[in-house]
PDB file of N, CA and C in Angstrom:
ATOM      1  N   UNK A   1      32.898 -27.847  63.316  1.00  0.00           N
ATOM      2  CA  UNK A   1      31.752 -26.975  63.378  1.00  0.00           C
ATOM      3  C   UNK A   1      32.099 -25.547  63.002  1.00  0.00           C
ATOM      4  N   UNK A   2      33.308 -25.139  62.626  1.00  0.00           N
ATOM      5  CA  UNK A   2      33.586 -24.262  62.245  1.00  0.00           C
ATOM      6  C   UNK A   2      33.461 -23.436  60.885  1.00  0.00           C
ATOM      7  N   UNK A   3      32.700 -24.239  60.224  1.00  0.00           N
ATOM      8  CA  UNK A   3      32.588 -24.333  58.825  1.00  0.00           C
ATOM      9  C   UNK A   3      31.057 -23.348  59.184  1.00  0.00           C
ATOM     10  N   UNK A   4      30.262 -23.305  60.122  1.00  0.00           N
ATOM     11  CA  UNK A   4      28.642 -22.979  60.065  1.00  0.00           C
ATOM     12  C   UNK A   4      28.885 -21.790  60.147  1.00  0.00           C
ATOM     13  N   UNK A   5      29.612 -20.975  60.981  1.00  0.00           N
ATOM     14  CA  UNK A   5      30.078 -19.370  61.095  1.00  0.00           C
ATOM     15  C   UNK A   5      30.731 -19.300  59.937  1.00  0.00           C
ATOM     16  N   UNK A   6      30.414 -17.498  59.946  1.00  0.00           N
ATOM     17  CA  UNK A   6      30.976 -16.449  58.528  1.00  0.00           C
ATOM     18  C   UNK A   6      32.510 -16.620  59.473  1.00  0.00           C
ATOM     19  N   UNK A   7      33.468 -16.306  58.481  1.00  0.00           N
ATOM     20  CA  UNK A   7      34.663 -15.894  58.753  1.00  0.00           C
ATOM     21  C   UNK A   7      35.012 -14.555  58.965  1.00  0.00           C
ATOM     22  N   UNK A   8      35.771 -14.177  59.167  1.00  0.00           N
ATOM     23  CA  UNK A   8      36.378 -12.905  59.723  1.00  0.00           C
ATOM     24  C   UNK A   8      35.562 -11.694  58.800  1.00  0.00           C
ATOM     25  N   UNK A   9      35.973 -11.575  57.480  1.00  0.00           N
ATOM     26  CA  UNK A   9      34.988 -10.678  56.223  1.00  0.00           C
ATOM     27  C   UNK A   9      33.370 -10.934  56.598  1.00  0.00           C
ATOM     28  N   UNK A  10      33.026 -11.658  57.379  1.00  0.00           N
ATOM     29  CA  UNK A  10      31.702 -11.864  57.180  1.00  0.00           C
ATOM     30  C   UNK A  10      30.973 -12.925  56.195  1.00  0.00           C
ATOM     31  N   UNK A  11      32.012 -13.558  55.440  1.00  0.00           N
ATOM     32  CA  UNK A  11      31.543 -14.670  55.020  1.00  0.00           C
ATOM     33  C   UNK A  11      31.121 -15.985  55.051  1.00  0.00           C
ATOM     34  N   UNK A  12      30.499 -17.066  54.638  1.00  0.00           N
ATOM     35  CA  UNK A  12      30.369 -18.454  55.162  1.00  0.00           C
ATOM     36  C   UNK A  12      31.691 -18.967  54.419  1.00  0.00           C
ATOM     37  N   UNK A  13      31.871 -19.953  55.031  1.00  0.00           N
ATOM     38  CA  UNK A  13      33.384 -21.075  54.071  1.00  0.00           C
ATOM     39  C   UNK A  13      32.827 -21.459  53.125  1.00  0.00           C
ATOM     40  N   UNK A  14      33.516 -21.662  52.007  1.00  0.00           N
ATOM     41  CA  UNK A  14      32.948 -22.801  51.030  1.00  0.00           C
ATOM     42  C   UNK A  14      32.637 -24.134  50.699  1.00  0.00           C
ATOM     43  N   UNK A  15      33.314 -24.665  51.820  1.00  0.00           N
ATOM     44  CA  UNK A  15      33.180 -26.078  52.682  1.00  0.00           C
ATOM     45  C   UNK A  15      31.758 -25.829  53.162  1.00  0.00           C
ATOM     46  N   UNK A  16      30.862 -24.814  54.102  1.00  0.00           N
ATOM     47  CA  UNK A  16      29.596 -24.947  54.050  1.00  0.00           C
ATOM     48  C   UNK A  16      28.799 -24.861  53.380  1.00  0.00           C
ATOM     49  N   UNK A  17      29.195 -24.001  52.228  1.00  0.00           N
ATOM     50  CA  UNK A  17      28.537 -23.562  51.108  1.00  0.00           C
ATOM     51  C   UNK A  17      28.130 -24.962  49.731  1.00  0.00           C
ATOM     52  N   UNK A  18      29.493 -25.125  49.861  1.00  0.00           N
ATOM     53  CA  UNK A  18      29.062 -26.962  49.022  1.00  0.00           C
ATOM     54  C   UNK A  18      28.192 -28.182  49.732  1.00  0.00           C
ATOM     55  N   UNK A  19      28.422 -27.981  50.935  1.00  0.00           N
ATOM     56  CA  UNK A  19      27.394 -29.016  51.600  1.00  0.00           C
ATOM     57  C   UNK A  19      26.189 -28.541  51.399  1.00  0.00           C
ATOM     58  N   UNK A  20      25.741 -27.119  51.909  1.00  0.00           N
ATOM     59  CA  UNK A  20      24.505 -26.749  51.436  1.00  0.00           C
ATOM     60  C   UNK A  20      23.817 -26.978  49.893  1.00  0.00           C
ATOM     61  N   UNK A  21      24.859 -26.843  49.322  1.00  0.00           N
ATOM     62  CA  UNK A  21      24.046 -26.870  47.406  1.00  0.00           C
ATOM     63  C   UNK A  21      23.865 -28.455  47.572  1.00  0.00           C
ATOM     64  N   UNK A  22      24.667 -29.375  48.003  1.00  0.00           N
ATOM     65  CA  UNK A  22      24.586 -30.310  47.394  1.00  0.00           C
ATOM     66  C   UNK A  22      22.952 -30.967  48.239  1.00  0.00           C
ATOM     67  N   UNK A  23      22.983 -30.876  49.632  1.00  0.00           N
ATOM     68  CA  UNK A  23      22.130 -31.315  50.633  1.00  0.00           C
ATOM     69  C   UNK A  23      20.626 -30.536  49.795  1.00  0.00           C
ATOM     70  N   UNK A  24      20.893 -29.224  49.140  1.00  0.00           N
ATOM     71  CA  UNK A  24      19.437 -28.450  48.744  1.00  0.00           C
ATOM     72  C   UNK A  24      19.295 -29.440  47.351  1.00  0.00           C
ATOM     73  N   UNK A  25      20.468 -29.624  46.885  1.00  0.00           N
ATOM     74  CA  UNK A  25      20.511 -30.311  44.864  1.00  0.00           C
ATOM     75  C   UNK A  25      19.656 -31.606  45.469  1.00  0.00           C
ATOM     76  N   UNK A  26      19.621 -32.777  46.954  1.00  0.00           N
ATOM     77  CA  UNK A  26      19.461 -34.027  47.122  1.00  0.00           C
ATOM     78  C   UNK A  26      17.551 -33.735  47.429  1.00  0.00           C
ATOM     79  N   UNK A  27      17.603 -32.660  48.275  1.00  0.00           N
ATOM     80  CA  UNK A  27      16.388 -32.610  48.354  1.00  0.00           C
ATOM     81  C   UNK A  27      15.251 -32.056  47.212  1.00  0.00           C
ATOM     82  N   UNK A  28      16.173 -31.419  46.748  1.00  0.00           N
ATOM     83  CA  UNK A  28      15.441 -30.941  45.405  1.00  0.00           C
ATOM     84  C   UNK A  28      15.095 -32.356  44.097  1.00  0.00           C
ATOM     85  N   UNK A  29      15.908 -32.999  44.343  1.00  0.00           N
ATOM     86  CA  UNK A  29      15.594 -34.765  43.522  1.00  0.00           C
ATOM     87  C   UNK A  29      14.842 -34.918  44.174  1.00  0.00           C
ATOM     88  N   UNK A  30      14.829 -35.469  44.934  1.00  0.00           N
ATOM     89  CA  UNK A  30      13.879 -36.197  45.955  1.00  0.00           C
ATOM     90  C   UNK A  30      12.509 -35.720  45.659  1.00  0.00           C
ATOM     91  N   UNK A  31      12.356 -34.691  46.114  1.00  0.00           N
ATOM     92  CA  UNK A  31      10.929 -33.691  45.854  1.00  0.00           C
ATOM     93  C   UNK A  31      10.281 -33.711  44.048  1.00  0.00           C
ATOM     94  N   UNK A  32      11.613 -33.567  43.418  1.00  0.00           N
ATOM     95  CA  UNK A  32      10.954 -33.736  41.787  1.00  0.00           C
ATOM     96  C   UNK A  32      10.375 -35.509  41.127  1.00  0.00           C
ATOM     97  N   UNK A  33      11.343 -36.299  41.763  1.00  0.00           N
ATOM     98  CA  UNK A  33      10.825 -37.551  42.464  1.00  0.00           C
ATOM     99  C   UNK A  33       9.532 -38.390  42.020  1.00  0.00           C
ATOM    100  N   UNK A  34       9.190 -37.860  43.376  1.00  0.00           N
ATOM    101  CA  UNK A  34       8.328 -37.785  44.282  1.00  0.00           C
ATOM    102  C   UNK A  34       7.493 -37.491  43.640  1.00  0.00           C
ATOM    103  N   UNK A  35       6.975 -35.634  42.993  1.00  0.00           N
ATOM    104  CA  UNK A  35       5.988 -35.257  42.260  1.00  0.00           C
ATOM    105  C   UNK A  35       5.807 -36.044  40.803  1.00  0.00           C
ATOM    106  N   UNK A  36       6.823 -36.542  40.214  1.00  0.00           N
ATOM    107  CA  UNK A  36       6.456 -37.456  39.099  1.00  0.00           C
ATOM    108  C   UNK A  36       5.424 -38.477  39.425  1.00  0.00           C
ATOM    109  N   UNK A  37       6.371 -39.558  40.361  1.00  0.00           N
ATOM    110  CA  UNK A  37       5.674 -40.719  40.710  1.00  0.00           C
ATOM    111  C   UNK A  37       3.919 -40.478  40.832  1.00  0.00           C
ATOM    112  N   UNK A  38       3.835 -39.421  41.503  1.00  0.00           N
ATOM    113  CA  UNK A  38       2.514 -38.969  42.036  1.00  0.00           C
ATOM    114  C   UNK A  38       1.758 -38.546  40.293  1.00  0.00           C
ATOM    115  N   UNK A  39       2.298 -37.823  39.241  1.00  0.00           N
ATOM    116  CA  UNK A  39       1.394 -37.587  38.428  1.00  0.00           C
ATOM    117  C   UNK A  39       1.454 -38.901  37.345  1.00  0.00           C
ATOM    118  N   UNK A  40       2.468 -39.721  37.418  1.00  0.00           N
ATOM    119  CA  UNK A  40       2.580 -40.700  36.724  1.00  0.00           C
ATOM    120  C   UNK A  40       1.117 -41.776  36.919  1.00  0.00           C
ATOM    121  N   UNK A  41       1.019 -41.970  38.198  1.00  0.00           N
ATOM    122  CA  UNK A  41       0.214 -42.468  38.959  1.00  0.00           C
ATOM    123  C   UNK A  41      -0.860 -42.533  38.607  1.00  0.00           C
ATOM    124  N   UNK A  42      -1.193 -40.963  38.980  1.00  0.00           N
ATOM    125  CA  UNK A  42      -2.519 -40.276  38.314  1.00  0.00           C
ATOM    126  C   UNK A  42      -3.106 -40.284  37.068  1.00  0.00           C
ATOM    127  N   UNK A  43      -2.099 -40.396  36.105  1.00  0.00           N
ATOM    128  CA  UNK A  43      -2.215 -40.675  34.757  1.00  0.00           C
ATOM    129  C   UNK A  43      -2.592 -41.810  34.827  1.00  0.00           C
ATOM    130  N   UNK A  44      -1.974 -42.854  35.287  1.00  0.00           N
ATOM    131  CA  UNK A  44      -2.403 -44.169  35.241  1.00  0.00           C
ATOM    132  C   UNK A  44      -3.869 -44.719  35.296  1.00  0.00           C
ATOM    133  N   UNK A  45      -4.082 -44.508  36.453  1.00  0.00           N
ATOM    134  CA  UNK A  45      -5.475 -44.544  36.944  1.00  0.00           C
ATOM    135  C   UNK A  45      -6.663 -43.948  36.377  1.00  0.00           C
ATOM    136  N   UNK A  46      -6.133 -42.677  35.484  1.00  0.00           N
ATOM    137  CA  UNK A  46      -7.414 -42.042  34.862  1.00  0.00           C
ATOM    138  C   UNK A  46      -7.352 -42.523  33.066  1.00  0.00           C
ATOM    139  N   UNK A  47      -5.892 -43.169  32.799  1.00  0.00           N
ATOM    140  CA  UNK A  47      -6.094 -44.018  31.461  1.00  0.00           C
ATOM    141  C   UNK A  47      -7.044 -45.562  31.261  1.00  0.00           C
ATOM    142  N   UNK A  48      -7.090 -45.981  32.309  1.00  0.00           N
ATOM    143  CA  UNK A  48      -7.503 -47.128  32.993  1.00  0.00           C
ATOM    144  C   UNK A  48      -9.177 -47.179  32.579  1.00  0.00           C
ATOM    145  N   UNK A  49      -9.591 -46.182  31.846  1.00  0.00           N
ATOM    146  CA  UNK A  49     -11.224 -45.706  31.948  1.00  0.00           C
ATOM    147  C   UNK A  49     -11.122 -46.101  30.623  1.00  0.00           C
ATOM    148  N   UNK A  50     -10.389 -45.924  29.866  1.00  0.00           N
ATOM    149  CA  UNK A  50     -10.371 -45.658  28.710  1.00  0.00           C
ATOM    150  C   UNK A  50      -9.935 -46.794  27.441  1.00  0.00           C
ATOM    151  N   UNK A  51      -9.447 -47.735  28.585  1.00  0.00           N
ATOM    152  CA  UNK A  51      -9.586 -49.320  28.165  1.00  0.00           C
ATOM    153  C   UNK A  51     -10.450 -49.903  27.414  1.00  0.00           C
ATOM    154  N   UNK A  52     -10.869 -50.768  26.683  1.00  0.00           N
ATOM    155  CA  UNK A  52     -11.759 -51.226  25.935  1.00  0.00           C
ATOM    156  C   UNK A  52     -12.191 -52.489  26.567  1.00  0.00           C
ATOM    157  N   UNK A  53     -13.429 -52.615  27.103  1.00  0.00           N
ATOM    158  CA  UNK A  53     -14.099 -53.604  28.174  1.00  0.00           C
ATOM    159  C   UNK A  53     -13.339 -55.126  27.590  1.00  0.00           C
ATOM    160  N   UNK A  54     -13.451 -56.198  28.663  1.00  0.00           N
ATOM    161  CA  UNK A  54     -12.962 -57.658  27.980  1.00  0.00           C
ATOM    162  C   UNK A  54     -13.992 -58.073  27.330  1.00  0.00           C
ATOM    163  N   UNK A  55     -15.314 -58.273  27.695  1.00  0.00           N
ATOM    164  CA  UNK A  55     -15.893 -58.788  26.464  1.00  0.00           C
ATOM    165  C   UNK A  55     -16.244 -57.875  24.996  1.00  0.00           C
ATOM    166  N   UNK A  56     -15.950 -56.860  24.919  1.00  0.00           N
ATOM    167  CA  UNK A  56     -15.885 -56.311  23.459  1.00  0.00           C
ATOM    168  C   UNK A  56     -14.365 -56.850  23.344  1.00  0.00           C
ATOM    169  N   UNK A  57     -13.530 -56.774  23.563  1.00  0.00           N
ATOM    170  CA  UNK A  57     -11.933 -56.910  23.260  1.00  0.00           C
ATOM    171  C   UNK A  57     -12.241 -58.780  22.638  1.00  0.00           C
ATOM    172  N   UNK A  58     -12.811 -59.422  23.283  1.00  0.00           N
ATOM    173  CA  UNK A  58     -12.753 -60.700  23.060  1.00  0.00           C
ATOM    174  C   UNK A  58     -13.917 -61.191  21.889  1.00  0.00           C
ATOM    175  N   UNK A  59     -14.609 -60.130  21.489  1.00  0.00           N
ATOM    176  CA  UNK A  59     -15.639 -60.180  20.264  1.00  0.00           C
ATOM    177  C   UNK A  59     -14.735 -59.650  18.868  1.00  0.00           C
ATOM    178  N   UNK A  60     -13.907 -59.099  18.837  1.00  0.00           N
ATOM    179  CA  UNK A  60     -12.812 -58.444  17.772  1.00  0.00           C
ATOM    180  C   UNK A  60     -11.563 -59.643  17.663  1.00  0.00           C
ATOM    181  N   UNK A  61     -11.414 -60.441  18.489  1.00  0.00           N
ATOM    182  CA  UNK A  61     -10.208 -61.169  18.507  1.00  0.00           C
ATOM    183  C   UNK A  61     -10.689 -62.183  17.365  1.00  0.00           C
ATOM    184  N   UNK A  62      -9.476 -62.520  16.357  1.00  0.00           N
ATOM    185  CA  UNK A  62      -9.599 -63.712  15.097  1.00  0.00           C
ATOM    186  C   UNK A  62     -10.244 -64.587  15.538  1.00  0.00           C
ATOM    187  N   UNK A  63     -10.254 -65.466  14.746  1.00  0.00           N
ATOM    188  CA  UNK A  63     -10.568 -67.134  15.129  1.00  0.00           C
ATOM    189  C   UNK A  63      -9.208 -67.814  14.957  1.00  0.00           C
ATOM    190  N   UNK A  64      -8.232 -67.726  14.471  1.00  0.00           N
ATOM    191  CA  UNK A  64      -6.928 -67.936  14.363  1.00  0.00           C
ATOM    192  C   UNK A  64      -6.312 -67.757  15.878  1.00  0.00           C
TER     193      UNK A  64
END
């Protein structure tokens, strides 16, 4: 636990300092993530309109 206190100069260790970037770098994925999934989503659902109904789709299809 010695790593959470500044040292003597007043500084933090760098042993806390790397846990912090990396713990902020994990949450910072997580969160960018996250906001994709969510607009990916969104995209999805509002392309979904824009489909071409089944019975017109099945009036264009060959006879082949």
């Amino acid at each position: 636990m010695a790593a959470r206190y500044p040292d003597s100069r007043g500084h933090r260790s760098h042993e806390y300092q790397t846990i912090t970037q990396v713990l902020g770098g994990g949450a910072f994925a997580f969160v960018a993530v996250v906001a994709y999934w969510i607009l990916a989503l969104t995209l999805a659902n509002h392309m979904k309109s824009d489909l071409v109904p089944q019975d017109k789709a099945a009036a264009t299809k060959s006879a082949m």
